[in-house]
Protein backbone atom coordinates (compact mmCIF):
# COMPACT_ATOMS: atom_id res chain seq x y z
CA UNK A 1 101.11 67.38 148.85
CA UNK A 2 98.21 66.87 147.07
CA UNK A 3 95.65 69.06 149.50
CA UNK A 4 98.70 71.54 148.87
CA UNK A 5 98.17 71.55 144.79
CA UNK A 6 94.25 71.58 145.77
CA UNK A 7 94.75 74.60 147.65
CA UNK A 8 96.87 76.35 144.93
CA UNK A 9 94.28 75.43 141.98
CA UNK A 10 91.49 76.78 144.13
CA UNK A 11 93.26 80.21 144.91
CA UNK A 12 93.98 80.97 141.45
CA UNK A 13 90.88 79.23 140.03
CA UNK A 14 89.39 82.39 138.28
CA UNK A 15 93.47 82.90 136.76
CA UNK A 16 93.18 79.16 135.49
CA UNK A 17 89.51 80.02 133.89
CA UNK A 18 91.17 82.24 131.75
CA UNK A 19 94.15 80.66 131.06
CA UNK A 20 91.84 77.75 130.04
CA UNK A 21 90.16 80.41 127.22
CA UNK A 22 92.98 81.30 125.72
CA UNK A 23 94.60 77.99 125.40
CA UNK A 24 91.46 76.66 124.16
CA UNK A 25 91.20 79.85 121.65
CA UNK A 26 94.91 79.60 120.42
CA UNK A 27 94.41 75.59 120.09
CA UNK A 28 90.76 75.93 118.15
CA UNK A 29 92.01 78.73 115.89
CA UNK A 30 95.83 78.50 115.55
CA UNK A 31 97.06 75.44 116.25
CA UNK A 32 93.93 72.85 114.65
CA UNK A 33 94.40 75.00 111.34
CA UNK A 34 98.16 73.77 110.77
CA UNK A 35 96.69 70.40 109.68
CA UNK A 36 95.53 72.12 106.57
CA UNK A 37 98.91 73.03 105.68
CA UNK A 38 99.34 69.50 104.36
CA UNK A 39 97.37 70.30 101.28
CA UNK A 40 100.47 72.27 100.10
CA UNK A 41 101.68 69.09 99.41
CA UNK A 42 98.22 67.61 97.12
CA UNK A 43 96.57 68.68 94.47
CA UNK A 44 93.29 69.49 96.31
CA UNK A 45 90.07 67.98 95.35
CA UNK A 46 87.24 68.73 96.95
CA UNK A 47 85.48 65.76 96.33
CA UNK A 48 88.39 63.77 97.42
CA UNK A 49 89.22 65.78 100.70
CA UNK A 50 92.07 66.79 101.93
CA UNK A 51 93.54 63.52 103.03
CA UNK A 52 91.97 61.95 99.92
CA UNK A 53 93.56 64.01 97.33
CA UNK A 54 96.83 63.07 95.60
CA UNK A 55 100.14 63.88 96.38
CA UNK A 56 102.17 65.91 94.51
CA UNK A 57 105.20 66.82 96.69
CA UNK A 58 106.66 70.12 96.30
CA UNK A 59 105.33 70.64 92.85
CA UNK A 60 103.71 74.29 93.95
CA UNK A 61 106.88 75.40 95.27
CA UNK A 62 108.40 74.96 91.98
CA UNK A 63 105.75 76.09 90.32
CA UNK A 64 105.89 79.36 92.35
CA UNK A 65 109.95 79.63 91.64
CA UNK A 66 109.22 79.10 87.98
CA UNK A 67 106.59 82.02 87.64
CA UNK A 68 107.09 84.51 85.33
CA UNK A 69 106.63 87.28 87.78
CA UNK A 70 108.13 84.94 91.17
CA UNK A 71 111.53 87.56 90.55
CA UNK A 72 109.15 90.75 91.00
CA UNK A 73 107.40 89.34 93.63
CA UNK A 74 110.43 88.73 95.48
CA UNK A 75 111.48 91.95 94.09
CA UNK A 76 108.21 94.14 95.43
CA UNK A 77 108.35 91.81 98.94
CA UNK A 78 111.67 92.33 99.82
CA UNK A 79 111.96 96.14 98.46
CA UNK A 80 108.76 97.31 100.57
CA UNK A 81 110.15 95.82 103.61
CA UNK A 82 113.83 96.64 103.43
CA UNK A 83 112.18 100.35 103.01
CA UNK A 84 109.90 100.23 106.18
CA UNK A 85 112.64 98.82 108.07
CA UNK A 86 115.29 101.36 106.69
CA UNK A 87 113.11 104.64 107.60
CA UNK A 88 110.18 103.03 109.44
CA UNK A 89 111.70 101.28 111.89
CA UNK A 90 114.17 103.99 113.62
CA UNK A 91 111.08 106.58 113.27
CA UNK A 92 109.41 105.89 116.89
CA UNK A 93 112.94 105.39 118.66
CA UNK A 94 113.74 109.01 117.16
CA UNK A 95 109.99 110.63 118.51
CA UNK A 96 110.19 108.56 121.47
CA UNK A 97 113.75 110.43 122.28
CA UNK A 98 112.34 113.68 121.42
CA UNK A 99 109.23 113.59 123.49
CA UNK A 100 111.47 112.17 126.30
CA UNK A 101 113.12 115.60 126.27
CA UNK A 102 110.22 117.41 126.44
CA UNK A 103 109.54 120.02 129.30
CA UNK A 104 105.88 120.79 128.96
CA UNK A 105 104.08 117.60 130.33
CA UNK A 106 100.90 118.70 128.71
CA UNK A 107 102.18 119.21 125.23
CA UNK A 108 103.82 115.71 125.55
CA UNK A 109 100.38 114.29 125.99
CA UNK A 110 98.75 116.02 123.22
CA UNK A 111 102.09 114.83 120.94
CA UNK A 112 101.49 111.51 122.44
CA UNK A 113 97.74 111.46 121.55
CA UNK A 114 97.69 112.80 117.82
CA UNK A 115 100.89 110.57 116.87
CA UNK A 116 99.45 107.07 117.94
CA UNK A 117 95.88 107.80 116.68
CA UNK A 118 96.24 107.10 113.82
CA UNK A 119 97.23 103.03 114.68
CA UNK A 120 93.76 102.59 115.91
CA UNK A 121 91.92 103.47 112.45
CA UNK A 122 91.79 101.11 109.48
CA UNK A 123 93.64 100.86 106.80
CA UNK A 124 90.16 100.94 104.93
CA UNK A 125 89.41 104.56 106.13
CA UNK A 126 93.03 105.78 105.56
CA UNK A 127 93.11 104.36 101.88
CA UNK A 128 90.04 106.61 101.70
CA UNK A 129 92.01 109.38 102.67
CA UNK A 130 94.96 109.17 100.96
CA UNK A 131 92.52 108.74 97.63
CA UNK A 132 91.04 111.93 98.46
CA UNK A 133 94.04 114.13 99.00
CA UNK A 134 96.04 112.98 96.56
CA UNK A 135 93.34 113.31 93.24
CA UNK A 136 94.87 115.64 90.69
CA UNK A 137 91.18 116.89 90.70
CA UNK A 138 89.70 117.23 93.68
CA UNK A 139 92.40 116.82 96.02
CA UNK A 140 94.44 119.47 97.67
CA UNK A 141 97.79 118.08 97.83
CA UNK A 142 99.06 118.04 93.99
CA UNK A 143 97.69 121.45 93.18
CA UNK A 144 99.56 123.17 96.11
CA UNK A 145 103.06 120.66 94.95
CA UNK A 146 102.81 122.04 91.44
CA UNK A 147 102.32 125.48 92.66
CA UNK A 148 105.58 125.34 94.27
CA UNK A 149 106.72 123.88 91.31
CA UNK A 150 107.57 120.75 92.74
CA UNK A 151 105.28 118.13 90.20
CA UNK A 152 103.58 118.14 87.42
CA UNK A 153 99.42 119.62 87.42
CA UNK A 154 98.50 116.72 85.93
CA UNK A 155 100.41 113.91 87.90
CA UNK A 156 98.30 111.21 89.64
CA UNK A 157 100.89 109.94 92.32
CA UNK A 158 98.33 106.38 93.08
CA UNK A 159 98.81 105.77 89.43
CA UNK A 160 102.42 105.63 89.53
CA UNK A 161 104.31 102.65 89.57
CA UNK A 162 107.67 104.25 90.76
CA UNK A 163 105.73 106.22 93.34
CA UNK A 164 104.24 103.27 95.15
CA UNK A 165 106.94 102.11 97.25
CA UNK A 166 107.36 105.19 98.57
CA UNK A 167 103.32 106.11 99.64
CA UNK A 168 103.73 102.28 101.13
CA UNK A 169 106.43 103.53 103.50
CA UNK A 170 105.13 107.14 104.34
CA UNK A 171 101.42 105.85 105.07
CA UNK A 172 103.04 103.26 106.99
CA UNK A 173 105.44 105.29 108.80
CA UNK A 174 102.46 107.92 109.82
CA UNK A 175 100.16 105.07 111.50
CA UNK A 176 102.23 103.41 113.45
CA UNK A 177 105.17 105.50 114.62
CA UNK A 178 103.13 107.11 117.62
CA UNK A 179 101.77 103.51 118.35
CA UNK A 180 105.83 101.64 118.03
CA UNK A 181 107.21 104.97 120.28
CA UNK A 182 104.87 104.06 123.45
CA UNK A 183 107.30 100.72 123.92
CA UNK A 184 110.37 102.52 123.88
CA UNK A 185 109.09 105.45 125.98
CA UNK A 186 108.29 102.54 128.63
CA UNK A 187 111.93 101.56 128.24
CA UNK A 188 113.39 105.13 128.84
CA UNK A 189 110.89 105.71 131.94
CA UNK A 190 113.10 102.81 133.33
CA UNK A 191 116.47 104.15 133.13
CA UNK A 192 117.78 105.51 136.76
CA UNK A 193 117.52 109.52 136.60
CA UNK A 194 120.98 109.56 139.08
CA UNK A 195 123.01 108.43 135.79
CA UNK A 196 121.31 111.58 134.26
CA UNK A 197 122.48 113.43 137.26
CA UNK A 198 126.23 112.21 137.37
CA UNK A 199 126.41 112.90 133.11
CA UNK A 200 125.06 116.80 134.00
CA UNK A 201 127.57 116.95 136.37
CA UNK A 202 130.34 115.85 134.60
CA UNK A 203 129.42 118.14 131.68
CA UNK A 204 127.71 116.07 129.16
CA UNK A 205 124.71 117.75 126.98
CA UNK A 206 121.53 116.80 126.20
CA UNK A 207 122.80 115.05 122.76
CA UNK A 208 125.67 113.25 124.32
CA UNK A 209 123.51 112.37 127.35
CA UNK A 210 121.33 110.49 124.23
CA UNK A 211 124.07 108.79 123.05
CA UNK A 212 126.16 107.46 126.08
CA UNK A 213 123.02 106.78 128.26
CA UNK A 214 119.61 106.49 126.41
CA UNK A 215 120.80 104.75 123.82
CA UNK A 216 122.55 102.20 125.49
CA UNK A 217 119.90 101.42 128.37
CA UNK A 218 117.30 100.85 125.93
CA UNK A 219 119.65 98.94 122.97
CA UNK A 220 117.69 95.59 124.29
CA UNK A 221 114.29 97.35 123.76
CA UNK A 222 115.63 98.00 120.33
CA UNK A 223 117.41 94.58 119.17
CA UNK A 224 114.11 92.67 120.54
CA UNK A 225 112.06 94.90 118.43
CA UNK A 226 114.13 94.68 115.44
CA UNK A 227 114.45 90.97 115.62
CA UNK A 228 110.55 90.76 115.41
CA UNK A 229 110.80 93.14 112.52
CA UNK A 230 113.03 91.13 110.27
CA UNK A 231 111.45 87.94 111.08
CA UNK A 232 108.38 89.61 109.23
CA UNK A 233 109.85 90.97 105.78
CA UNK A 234 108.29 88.89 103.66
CA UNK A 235 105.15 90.00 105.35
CA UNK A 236 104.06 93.43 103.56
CA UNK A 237 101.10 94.33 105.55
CA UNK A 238 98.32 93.12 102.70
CA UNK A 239 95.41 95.22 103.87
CA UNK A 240 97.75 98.27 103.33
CA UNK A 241 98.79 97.17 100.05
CA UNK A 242 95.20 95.73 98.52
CA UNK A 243 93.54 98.56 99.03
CA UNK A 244 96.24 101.48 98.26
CA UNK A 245 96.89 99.60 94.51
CA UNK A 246 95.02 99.68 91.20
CA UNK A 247 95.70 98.20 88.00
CA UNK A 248 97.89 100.73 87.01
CA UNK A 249 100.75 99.72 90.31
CA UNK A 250 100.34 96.12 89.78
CA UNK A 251 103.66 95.43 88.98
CA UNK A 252 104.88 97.87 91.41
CA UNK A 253 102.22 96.42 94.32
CA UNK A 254 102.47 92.63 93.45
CA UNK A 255 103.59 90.53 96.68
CA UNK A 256 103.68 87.58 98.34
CA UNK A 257 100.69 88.39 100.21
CA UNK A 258 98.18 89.68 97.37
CA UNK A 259 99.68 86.75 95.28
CA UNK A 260 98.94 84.28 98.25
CA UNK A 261 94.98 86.14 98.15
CA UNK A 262 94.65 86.47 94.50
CA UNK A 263 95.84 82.56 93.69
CA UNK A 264 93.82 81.84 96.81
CA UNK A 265 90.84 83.82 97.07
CA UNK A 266 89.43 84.71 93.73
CA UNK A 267 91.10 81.86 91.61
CA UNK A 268 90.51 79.32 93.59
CA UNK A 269 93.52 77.44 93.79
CA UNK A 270 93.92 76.35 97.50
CA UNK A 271 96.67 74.26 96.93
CA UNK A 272 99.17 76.48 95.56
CA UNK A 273 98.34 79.35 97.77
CA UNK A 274 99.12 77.58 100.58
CA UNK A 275 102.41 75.83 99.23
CA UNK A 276 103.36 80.08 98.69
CA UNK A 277 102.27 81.15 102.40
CA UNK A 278 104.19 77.54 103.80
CA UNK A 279 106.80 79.10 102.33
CA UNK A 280 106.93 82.28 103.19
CA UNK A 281 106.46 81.29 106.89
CA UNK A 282 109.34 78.96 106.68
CA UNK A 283 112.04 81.92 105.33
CA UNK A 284 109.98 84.12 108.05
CA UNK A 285 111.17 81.19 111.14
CA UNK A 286 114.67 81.26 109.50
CA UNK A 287 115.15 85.03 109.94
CA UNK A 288 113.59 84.61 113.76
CA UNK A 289 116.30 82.38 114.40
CA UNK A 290 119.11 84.46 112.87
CA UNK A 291 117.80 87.56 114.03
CA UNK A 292 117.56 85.89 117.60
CA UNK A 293 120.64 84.76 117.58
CA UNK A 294 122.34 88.03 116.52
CA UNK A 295 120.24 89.78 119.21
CA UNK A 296 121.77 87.39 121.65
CA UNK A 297 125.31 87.36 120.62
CA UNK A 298 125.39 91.27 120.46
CA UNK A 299 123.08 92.65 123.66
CA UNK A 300 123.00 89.17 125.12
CA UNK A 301 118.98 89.74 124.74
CA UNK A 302 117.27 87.47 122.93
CA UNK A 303 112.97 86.45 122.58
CA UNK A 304 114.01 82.94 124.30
């Protein structure tokens, strides 16, 4: 028995190696961190420690609740991501069905190409971007809008408030639908052509071929993916966020996240940002599980 483990652990020795890396990485960075969590609990002291500093209980939490601006925080969080979901989410199942019905292999690939290129460059570069074309001065987009009449000459669409939500969801739509349509292209690749074959010959189009096959062979695809998409909603994407807003959005760009940084980060209060991001996990576990469990009870699919 034990020459037949032996054996086993020396065949796969080089898998093991780097099974070994990762665990070690995910226990080093991941796992090792959670004991920090604790000081959501303290009021840290640095000269105390961690463990040294006093205990306060949940006092951050209710300091968070009882914030003046905790109900547009909530507000902004839960907005934003309702919106992404809403239109962002049933984006790369839509191109994903259109480039499955594509004839011309090589126009596929260039569709393919120029639609998930856009995941692979930061948001740093694309904030850059979107401040050049949309300047009232020196960018093209709001002179050719208020030649068609469409806007104002004069309006600056980064320094709008109401306009925020919306650039959040278009930028966000335009990076990472090409990238979000490769998974359910995979799925579609794995339906059987013969049901294609049996709808053509009993009539059915290309739309109702969508609808009573597609669809339905890739509805686990979807209700996995959707289930990891509601577990994050109170997670806004911060580097999109921090570096699309300016003083004048604030109150239209204000979040969980850039709360979490700004209470964090620049005012030093370690304590209380963590107490915010404990809490935010904890509502992001509770969707999970809902979500899951939904997933399961409807498609019998489910991420365990």
């Amino acid at each position: 028995m034990k020459q037949g483990i032996r054996a086993k652990i020396a065949g796969q020795r080089q898998l093991l190696v780097v099974a070994a890396l990762g665990t070690i990485w995910f226990l080093v960075f991941c796992y090792y961190p959670m004991w920090g969590s604790v000081i959501a609990f303290k009021k840290f002291d640095f000269a105390s420690g961690i463990w040294g500093s006093p205990w306060v209980g949940f006092d951050h939490l209710v300091e968070f609740v009882q914030d003046p601006d905790f109900l547009n925080i909530l507000r902004n969080t839960i907005g934003i991501s309702v919106l992404k979901l809403v239109f962002g989410f049933p984006a790369p199942i839509l191109l994903a069905l259109l480039l499955n019905e594509l004839g011309s292999t090589t126009f596929k690939r260039w569709v393919q190409t120029f639609s998930y290129l856009p995941h692979f460059v930061s948001w740093v570069i694309i904030s850059g971007v979107c401040f050049e074309l949309l300047s009232p001065t020196s960018g093209p987009v709001i002179p050719l809008l208020a030649q068609w009449g469409w806007v104002d000459p004069n309006l600056v669409i980064l320094g709008e408030p109401d306009l925020f939500w919306g650039l959040a969801v278009v930028t966000e739509v335009w990076k990472e639908i090409g990238w979000n349509a490769i998974i359910y292209l995979a799925a579609i690749t794995s339906i059987d052509p013969g049901l294609y074959e049996a709808a053509k010959v009993d009539g059915a189009g290309k739309f109702r071929q969508v609808f009573a096959i597609t669809l339905p062979s890739i509805a686990p695809t979807i209700f996995i993916m959707l289930t990891i998409t509601i577990a994050y909603l109170l997670t806004t994407n911060f580097d999109q966020l921090w570096l699309l807003r300016n003083s004048a959005v604030v109150p239209a760009s204000e979040v969980i996240d850039t709360h979490v940084f700004v209470q964090g980060i620049q005012v030093g209060r370690y304590d209380y940002a963590t107490a915010v991001g404990l809490f935010r996990s904890v509502v992001s576990l509770v969707l999970l599980i809902a979500a899951n469990r939904l997933s399961k009870r409807i498609t019998g699919t489910s991420l365990y």
